[in-house]
Protein backbone atom coordinates (compact mmCIF):
# COMPACT_ATOMS: atom_id res chain seq x y z
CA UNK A 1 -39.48 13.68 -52.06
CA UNK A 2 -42.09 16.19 -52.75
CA UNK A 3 -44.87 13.74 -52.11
CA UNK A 4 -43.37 12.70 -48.63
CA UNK A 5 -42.82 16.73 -47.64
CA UNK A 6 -46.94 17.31 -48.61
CA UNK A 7 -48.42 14.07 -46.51
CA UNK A 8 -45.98 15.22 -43.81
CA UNK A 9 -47.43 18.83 -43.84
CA UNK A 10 -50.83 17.31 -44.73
CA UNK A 11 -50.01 14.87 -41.39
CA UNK A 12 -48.73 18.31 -39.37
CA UNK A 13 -52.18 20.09 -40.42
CA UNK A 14 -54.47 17.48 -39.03
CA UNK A 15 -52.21 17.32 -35.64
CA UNK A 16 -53.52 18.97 -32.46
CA UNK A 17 -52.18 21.36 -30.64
CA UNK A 18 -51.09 19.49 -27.81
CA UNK A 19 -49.86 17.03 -29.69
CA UNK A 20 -47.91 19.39 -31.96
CA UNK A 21 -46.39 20.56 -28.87
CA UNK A 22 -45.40 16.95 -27.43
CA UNK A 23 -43.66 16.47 -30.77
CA UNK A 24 -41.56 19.82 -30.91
CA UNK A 25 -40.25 18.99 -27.17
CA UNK A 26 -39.60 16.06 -27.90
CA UNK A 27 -37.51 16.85 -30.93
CA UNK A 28 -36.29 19.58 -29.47
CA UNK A 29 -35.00 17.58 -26.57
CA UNK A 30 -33.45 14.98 -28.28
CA UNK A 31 -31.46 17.42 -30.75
CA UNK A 32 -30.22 18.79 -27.42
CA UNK A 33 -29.27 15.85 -25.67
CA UNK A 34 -27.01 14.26 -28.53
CA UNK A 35 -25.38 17.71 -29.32
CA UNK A 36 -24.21 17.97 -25.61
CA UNK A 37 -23.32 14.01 -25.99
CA UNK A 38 -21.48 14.81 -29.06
CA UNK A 39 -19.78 17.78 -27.51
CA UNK A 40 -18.58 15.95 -24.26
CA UNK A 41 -17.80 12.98 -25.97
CA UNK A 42 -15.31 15.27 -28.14
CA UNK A 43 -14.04 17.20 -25.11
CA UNK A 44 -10.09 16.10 -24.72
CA UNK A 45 -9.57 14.10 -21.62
CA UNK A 46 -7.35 16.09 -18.96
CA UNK A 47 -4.62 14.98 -16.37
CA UNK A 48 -3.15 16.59 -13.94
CA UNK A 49 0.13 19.07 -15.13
CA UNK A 50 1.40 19.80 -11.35
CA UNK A 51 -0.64 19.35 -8.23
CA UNK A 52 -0.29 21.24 -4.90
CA UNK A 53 1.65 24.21 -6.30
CA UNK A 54 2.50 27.95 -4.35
CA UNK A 55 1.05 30.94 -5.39
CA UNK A 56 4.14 32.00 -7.10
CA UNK A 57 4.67 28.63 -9.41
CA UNK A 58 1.15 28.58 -10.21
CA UNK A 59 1.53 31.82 -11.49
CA UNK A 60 4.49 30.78 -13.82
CA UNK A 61 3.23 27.52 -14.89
CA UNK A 62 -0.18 29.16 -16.07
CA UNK A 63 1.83 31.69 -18.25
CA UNK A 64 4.14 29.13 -19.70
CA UNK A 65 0.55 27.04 -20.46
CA UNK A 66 -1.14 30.47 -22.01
CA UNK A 67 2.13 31.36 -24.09
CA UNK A 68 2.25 28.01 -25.67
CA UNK A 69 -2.39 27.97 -26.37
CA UNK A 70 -3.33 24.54 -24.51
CA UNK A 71 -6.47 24.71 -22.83
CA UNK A 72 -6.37 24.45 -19.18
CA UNK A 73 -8.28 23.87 -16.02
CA UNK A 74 -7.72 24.95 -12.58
CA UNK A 75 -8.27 22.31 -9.84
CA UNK A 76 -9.77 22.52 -6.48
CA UNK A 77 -8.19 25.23 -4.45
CA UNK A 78 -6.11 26.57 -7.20
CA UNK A 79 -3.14 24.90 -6.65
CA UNK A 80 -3.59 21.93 -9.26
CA UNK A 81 -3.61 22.34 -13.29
CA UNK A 82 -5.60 20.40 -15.51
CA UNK A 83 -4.35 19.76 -19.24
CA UNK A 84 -5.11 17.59 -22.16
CA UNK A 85 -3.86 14.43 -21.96
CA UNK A 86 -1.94 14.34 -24.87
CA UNK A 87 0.20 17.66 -24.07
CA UNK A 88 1.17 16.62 -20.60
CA UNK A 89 4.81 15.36 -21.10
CA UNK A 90 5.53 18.16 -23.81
CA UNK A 91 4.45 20.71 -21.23
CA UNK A 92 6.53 19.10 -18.70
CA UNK A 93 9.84 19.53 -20.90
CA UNK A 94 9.36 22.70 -22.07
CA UNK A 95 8.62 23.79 -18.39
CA UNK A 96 11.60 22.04 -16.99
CA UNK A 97 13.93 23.76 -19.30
CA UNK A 98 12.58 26.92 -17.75
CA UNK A 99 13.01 25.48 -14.44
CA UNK A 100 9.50 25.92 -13.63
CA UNK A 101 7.85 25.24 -11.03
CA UNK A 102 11.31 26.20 -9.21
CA UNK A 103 9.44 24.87 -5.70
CA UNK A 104 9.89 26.65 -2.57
CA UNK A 105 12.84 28.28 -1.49
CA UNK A 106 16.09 28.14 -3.48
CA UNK A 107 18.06 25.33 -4.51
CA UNK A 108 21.80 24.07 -5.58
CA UNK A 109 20.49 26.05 -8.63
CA UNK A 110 22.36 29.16 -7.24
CA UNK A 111 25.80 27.97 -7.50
CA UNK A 112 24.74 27.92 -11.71
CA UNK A 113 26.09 31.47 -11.70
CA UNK A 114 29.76 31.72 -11.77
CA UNK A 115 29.68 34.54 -8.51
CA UNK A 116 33.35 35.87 -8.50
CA UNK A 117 35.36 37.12 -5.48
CA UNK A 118 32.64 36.21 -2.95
CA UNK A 119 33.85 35.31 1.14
CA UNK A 120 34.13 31.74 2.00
CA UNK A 121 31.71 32.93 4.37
CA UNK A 122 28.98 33.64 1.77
CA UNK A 123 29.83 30.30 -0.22
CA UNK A 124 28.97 28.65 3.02
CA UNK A 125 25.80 30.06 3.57
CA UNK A 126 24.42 29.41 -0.11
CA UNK A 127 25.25 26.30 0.23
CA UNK A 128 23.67 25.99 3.51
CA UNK A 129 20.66 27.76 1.72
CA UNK A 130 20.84 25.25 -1.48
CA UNK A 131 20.54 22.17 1.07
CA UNK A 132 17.30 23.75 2.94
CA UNK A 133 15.81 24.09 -0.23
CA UNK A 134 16.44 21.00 -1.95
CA UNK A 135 15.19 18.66 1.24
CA UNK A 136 12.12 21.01 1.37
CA UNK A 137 11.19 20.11 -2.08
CA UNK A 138 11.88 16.53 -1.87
CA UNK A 139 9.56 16.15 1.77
CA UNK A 140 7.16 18.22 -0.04
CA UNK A 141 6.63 15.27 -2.61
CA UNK A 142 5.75 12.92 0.37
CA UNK A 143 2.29 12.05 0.95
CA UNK A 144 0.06 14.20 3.19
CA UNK A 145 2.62 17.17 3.20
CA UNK A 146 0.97 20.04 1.41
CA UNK A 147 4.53 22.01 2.07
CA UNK A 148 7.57 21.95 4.10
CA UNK A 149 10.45 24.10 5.64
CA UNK A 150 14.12 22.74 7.00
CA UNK A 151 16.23 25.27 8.79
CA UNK A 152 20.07 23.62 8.91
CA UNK A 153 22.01 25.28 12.47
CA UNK A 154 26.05 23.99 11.60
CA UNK A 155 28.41 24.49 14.33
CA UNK A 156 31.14 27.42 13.12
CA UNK A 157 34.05 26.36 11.95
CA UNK A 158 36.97 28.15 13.78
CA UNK A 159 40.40 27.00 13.91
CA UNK A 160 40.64 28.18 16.86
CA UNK A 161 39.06 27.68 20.52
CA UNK A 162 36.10 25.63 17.85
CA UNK A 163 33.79 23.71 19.89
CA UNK A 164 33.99 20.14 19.39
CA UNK A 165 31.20 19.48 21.36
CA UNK A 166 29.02 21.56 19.10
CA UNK A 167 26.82 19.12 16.99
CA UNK A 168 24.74 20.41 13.93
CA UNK A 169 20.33 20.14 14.46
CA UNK A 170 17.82 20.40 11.98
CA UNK A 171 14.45 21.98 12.20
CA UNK A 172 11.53 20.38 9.78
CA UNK A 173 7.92 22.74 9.50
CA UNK A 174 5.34 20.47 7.68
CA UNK A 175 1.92 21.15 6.25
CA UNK A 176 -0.47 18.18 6.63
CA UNK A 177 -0.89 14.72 8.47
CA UNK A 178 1.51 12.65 8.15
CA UNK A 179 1.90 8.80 9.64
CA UNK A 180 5.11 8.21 11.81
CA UNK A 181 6.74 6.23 9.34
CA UNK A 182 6.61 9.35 7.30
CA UNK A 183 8.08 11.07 10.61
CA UNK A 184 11.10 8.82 11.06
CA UNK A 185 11.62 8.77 7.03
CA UNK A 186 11.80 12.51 7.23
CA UNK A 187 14.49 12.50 9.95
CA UNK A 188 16.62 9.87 8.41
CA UNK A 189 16.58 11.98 4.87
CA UNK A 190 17.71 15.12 6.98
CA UNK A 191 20.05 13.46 8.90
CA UNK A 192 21.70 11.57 5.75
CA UNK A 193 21.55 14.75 3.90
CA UNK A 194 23.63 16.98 6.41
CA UNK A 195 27.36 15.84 7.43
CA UNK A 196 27.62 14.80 11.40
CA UNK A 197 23.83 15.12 11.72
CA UNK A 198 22.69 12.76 13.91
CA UNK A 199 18.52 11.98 13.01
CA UNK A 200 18.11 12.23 17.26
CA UNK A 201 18.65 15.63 16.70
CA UNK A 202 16.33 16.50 13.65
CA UNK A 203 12.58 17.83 14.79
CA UNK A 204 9.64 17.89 13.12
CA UNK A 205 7.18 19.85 13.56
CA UNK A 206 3.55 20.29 11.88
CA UNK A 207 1.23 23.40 11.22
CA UNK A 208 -0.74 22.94 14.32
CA UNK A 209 2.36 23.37 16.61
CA UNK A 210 2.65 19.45 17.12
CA UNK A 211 5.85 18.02 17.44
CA UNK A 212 5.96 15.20 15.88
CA UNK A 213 9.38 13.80 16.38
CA UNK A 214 8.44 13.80 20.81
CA UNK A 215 9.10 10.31 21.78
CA UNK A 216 10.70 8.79 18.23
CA UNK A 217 14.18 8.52 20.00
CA UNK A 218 15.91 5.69 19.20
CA UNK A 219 16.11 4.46 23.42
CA UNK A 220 12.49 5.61 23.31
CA UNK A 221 9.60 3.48 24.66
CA UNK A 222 7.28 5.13 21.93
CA UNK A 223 9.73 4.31 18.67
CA UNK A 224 9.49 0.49 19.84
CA UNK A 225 5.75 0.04 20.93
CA UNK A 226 4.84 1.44 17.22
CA UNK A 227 7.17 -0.88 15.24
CA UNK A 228 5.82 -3.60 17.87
CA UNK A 229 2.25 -2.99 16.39
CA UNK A 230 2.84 -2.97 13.00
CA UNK A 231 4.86 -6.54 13.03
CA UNK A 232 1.75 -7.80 15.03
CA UNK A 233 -0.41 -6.24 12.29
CA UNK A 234 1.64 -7.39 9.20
CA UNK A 235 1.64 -11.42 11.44
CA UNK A 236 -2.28 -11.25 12.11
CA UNK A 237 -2.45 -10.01 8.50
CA UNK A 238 -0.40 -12.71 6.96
CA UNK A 239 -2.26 -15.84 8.87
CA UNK A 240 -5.56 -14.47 7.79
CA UNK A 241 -5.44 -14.04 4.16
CA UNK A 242 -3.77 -17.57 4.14
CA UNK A 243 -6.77 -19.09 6.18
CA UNK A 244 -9.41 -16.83 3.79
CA UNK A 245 -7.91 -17.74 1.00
CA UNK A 246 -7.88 -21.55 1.17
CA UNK A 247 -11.22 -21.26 2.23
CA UNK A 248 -12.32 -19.87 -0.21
CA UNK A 249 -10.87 -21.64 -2.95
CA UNK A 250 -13.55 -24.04 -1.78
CA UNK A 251 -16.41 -22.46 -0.28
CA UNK A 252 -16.48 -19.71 -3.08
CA UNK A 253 -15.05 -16.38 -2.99
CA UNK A 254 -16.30 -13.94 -0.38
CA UNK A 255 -18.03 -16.70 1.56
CA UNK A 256 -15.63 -16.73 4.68
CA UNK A 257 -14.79 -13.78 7.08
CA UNK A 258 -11.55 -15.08 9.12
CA UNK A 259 -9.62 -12.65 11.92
CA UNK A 260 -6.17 -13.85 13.97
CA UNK A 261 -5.01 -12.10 16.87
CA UNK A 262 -1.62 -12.86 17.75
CA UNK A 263 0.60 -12.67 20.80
CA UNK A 264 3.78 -12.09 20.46
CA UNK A 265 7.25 -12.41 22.12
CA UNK A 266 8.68 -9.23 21.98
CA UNK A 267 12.02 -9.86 24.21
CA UNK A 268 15.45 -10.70 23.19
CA UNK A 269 17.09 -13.30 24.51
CA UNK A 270 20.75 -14.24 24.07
CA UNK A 271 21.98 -17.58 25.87
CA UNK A 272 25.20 -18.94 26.69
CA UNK A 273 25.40 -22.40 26.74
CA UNK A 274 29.20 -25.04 27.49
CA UNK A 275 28.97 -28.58 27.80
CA UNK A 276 31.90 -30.88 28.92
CA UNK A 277 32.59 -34.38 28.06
CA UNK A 278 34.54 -36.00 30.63
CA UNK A 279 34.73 -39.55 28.26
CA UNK A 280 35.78 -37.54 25.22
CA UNK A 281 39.26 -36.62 26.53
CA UNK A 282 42.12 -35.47 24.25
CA UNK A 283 45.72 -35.94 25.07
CA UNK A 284 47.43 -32.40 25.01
CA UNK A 285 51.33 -32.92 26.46
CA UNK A 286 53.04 -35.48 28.32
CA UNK A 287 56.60 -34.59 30.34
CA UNK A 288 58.28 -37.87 31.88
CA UNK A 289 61.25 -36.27 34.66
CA UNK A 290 64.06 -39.00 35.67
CA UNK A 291 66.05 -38.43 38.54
CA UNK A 292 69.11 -40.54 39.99
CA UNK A 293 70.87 -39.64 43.79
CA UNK A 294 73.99 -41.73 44.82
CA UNK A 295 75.36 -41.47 48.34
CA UNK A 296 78.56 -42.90 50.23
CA UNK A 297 78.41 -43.18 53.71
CA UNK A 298 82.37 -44.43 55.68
CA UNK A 299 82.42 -44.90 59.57
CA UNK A 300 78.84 -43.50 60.18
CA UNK A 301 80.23 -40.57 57.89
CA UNK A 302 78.50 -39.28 54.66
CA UNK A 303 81.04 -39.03 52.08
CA UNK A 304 81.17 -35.43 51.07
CA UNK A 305 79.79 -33.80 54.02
CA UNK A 306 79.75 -30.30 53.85
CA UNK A 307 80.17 -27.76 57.04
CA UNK A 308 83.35 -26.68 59.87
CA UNK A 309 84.67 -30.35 59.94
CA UNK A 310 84.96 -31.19 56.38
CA UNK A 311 87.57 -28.19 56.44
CA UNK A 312 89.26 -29.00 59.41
CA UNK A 313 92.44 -31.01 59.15
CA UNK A 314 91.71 -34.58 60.10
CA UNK A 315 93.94 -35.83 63.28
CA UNK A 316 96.69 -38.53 62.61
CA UNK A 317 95.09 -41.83 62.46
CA UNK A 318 91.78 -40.79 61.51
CA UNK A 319 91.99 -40.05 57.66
CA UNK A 320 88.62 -40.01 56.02
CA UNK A 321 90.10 -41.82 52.99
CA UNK A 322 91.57 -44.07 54.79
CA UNK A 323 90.53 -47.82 54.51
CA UNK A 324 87.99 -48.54 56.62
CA UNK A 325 84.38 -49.82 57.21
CA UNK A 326 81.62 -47.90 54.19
CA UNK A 327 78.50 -48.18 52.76
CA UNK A 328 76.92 -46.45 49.23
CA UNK A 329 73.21 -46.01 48.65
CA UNK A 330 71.34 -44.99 45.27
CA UNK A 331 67.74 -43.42 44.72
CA UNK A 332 66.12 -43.10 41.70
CA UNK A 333 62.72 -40.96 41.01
CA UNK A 334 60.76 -40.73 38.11
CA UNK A 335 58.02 -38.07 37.30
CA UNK A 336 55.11 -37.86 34.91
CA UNK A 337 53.28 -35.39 33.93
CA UNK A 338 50.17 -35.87 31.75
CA UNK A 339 47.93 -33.14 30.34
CA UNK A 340 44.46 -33.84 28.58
CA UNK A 341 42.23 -31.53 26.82
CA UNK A 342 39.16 -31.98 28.45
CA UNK A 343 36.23 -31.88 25.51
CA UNK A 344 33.82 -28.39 25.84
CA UNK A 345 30.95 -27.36 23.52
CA UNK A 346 30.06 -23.62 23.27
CA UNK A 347 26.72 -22.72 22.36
CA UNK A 348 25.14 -19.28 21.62
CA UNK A 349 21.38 -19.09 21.09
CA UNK A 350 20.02 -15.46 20.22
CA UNK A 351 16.58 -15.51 19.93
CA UNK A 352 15.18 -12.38 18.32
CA UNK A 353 11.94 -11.09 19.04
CA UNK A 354 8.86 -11.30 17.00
CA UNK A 355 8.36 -14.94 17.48
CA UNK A 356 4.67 -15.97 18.01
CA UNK A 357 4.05 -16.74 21.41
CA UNK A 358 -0.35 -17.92 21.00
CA UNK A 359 -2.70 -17.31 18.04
CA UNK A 360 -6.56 -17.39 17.97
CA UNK A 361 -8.67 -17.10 15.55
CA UNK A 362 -12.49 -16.45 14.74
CA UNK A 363 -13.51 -17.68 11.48
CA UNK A 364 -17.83 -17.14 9.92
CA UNK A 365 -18.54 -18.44 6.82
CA UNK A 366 -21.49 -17.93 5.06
CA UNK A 367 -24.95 -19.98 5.25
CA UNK A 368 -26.27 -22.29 2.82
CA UNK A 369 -29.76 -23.43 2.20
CA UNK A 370 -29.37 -26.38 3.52
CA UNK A 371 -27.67 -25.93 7.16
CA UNK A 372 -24.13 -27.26 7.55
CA UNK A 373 -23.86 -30.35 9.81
CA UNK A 374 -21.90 -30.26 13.34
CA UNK A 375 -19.29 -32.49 11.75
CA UNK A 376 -18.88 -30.40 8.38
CA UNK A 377 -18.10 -27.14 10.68
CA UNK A 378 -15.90 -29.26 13.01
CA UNK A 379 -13.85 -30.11 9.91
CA UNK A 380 -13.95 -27.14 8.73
CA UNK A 381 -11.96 -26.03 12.28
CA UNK A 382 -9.59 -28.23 12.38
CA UNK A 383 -8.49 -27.61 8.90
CA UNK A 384 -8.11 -23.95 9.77
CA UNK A 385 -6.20 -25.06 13.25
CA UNK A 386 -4.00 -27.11 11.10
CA UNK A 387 -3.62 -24.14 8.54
CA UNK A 388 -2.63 -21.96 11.16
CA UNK A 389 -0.34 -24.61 13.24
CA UNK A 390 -1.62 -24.59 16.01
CA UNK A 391 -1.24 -27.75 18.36
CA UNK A 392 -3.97 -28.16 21.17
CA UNK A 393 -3.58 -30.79 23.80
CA UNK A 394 -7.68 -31.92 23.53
CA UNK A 395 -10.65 -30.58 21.85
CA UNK A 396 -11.89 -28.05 24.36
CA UNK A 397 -8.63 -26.37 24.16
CA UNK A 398 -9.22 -26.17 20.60
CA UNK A 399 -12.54 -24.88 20.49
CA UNK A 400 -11.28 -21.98 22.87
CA UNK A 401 -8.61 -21.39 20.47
CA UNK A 402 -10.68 -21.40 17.36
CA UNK A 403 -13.91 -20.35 17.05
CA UNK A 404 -15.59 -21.50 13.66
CA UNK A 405 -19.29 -20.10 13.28
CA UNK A 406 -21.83 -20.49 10.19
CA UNK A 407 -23.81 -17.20 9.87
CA UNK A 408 -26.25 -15.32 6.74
CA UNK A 409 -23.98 -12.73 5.42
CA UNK A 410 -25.97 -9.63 4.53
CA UNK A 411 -25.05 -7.26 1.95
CA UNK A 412 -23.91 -7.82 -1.78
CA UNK A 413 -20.80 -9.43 -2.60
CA UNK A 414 -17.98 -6.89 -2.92
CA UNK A 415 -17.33 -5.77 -7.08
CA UNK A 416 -14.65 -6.95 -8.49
CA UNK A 417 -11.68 -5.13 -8.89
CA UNK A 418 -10.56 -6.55 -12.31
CA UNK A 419 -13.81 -4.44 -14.17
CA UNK A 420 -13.19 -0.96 -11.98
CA UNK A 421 -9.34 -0.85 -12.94
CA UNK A 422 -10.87 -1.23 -16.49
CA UNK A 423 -13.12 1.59 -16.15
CA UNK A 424 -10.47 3.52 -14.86
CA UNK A 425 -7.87 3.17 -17.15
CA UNK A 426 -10.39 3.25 -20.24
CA UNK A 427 -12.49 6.49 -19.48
CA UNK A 428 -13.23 7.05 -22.91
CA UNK A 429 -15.45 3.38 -23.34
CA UNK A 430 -16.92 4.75 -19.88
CA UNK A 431 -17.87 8.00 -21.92
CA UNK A 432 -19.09 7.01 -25.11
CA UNK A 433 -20.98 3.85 -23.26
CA UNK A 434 -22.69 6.68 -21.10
CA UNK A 435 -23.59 8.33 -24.04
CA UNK A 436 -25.22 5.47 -26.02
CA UNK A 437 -27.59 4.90 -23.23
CA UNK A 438 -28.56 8.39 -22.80
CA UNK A 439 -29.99 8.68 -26.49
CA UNK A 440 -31.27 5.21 -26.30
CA UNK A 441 -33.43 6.53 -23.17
CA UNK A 442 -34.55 9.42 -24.83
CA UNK A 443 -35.76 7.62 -27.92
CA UNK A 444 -37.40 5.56 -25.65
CA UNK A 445 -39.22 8.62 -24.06
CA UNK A 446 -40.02 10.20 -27.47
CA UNK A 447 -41.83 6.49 -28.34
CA UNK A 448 -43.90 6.58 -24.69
CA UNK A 449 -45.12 10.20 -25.53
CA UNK A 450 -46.24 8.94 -28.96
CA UNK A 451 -47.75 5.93 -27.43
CA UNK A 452 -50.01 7.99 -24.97
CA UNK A 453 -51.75 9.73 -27.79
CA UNK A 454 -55.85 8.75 -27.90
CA UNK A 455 -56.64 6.63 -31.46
CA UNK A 456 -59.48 9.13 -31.96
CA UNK A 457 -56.73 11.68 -32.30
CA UNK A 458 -54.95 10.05 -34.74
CA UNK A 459 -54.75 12.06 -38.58
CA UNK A 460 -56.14 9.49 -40.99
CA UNK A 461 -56.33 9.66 -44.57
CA UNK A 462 -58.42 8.71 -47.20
CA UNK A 463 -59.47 4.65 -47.21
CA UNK A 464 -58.61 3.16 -49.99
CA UNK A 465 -61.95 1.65 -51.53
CA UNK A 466 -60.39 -1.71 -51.93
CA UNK A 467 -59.60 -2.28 -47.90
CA UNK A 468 -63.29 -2.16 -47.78
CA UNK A 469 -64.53 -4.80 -50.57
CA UNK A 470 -67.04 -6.99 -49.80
CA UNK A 471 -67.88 -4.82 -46.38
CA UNK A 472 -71.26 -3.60 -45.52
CA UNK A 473 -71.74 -0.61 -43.82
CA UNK A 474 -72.75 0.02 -40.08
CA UNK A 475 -76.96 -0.80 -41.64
CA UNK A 476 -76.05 -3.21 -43.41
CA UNK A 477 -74.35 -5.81 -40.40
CA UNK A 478 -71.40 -7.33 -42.28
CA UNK A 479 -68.39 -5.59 -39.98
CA UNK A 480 -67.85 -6.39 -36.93
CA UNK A 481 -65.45 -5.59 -33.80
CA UNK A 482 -62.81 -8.01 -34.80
CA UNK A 483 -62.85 -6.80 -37.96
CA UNK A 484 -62.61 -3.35 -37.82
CA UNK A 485 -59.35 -3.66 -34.94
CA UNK A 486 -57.78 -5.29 -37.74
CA UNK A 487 -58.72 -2.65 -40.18
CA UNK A 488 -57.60 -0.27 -37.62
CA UNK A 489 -54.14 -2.42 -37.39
CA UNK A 490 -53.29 -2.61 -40.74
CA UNK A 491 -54.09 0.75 -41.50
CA UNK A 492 -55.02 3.09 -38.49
CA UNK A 493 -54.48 6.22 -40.30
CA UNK A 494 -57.89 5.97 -43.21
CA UNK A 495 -60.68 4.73 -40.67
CA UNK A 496 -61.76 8.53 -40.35
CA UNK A 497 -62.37 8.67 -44.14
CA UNK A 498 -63.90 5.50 -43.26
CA UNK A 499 -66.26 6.28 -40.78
CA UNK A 500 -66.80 9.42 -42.72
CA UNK A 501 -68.29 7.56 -45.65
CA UNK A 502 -70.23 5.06 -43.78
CA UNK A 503 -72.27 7.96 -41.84
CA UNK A 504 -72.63 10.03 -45.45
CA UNK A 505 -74.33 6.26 -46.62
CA UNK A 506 -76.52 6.40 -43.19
CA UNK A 507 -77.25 9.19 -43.90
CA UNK A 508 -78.68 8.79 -47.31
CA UNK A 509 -80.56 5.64 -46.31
């Protein structure tokens, strides 16, 4: 050990100055860069406590951090808080038994206190109060709402002379952008929320004095073109990623671009439809009506005639019932009645909307080396006319219909997705990887700096009399070039005392 420590000091003596200084930076550099390695490689890995906080539970949720001594960090605007990793569900208990953060406003936390002899009137209101405060803390936990305010208006309730046309409303302030399916969620979630609330009469209303519920009626033209859009969007959406995906499955991944627009039938139609079959006739009754008449006629005279002289007194000699000249008649009628059930088919075709009325399609995929033939792209069309199922009467129709075009694709492929969510969920191999390379690039700057150095300002020590046997000296022509770069190879650092000993000899001769 003692002999290494004196050739390094002897080594440090016989250094220059710049060089000297080279080496100390160097050193001094490196010791510095894996100390703040090693220190940020140690430093715990924080996640977010509770994000987009007020003033006031910020304030709480910072004490109930600095009472229990976990380091913290405050995010971006102050309203987020950063902690270790490994103390974020234990702060999150021990907060929530605190009930902290208690959000904005008050909730159904205020009937916790057993308040006794207060008016029905007051009970009302706190629970009116509890309501506003718990829907403002659950719309507050939607995306792109920063904060939010509901202000209930209930009809009063009066025995008496109430108004029954009186209807309750709801009032919704929100901080942010939202979409408007966030808008109509937000009205539902009121209007479920609040008994007799209708969501027609819930308004919402943003920080720049928009309101946002304006046209979201449920008769309004605005409510239906929106939901129109998005099932063309989710239909377009569906036929491409099935024609991009088979294609490539065999081109290759990201080697086909496809886009569909769609057209589609957005009326409802409901048809009525009866059909009779006069041959498929169905006996329903049948009545068969007999009916039998006799009549007796005497001298010209109907027997049993009816009127003045059938109640007269008939004159001597002329007795009705008298023998005499007669004759009797008999009719008989018969009646049928026959009803049939004539055969009727009822048919009722609803057809909702949403149906797709005409679908095109424009399809690149990406150039080869070798150019793709006419018929290998026209295959390639009708296998994406087929995928889509489409029918076209002839081939100019389909070429209108689907447009199929081979183009150079510029740009790198996208990354993959598989190696990011790695990353992502591993930040610590991300770290200590980061690190690795770091020192490896400044040992690899410490080695250029060395490299740089002149050979004629290299320290050498004392040669070693048997490197030299059987060499002559500069006079005497034995060494040569070749020979001394060797020398110089094997043992760079005694060709001073070399040279030194050659021009002592020289100078002798």
């Amino acid at each position: 050990m003692k002999a290494f420590l004196a050739q390094f000091v002897q080594l440090w003596r016989q250094l220059g100055l710049n060089q000297r200084v080279s080496i100390v930076v160097a050193l001094v550099g490196v010791i510095g860069g894996m100390a703040a390695l090693v220190f940020w490689s140690h430093r715990p890995h924080l996640q977010l406590l509770y994000g987009r906080l007020g003033e006031k539970d910020v304030a709480e949720v910072l004490s109930a951090v600095q009472a229990a001594g976990v380091a913290y960090e405050m995010g971006i605007g102050g309203t987020s808080i950063y902690v270790p990793a490994d103390a974020v569900h234990k702060l999150r208990i021990q907060l929530a038994t605190k009930g902290v953060p208690s959000g904005e406003g008050v909730g159904f936390e205020v009937f916790d206190r057993a308040n006794f002899g207060i008016s029905d009137f007051v009970q009302r209101t706190n629970f009116v109060r509890a309501l506003q405060g718990e829907l403002s803390r659950t719309i507050s936990q939607l995306q792109g709402v920063r904060s939010a305010r509901v202000l209930i208006v209930q009809p009063e309730n009066r025995l008496l002379f109430s108004d029954l046309k009186a209807k309750p409303t709801a009032s919704v302030f929100i901080e942010g952008s939202i979409s408007v399916e966030s808008v109509n969620a937000i009205r539902f979630l009121v209007a479920n929320a609040v008994e007799s609330l209708r969501a027609d009469d819930v308004a919402v209303v943003d920080n720049r004095g928009n309101v946002l519920t304006d046209g979201l009626n449920e008769d309004s033209q605005v409510g239906t073109a929106s939901s129109q859009i998005k099932l063309r969007k989710s239909v377009e959406d569906y036929f491409a990623r099935k024609v991009e995906t088979m294609l490539s499955k065999v081109l290759g991944a990201g080697t086909a671009v496809v886009r569909v627009s769609a057209e589609l039938d957005t009326e409802s139609t409901t048809r009525t439809e009866e059909k009779y079959d006069p041959d498929g006739q169905v006996l329903r009754s049948e009545v068969t009506t007999d009916e039998s008449t006799v009549t007796n006629e005497v001298d010209g005279a109907k027997n049993g005639a009816t009127g003045a002289s059938a109640n007269t007194p008939a004159p001597p000699g002329n007795d009705p019932t008298a023998k005499g000249t007669g004759k009797n008649s008999e009719q008989v009628q018969k009646n049928k009645t026959i009803n049939y059930e004539i055969n009727k088919v009822t048919m009722n075709a609803v057809r909702a909307p949403g149906t797709v009325a005409r679908i095109t399609a424009a399809v690149f995929v990406a150039a080869r080396a070798q150019p793709r033939t006419p018929a290998e792209l026209d295959a390639l069309r009708k296998v994406v006319v087929n995928a889509l199922g489409i029918k076209a009467a002839d081939e100019k129709e389909l070429a209108k219909i689907v447009t199929l075009e081979e183009v150079a694709f510029d740009g790198a492929p996208a990354p993959k997705t598989g190696a990011m969510e790695f990353v992502r969920n591993n930040p610590d191999i991300l770290k200590h990887g980061f690190a690795v390379i770091v020192a490896l690039g400044l040992v690899f700057v410490f080695m250029r700096m060395l490299k740089k150095t002149k050979p004629d300002e290299i320290p050498i020590e004392i040669l070693d009399q048997s490197q030299f046997a059987g060499v002559e000296g500069p006079n005497g022509g034995g060494i040569t070039v070749e020979k001394l770069n060797e020398m110089i190879r094997q043992k760079p650092e005694n060709i001073g005392a070399a040279l030194r000993g050659w021009m002592v000899t020289g100078g002798k001769n």
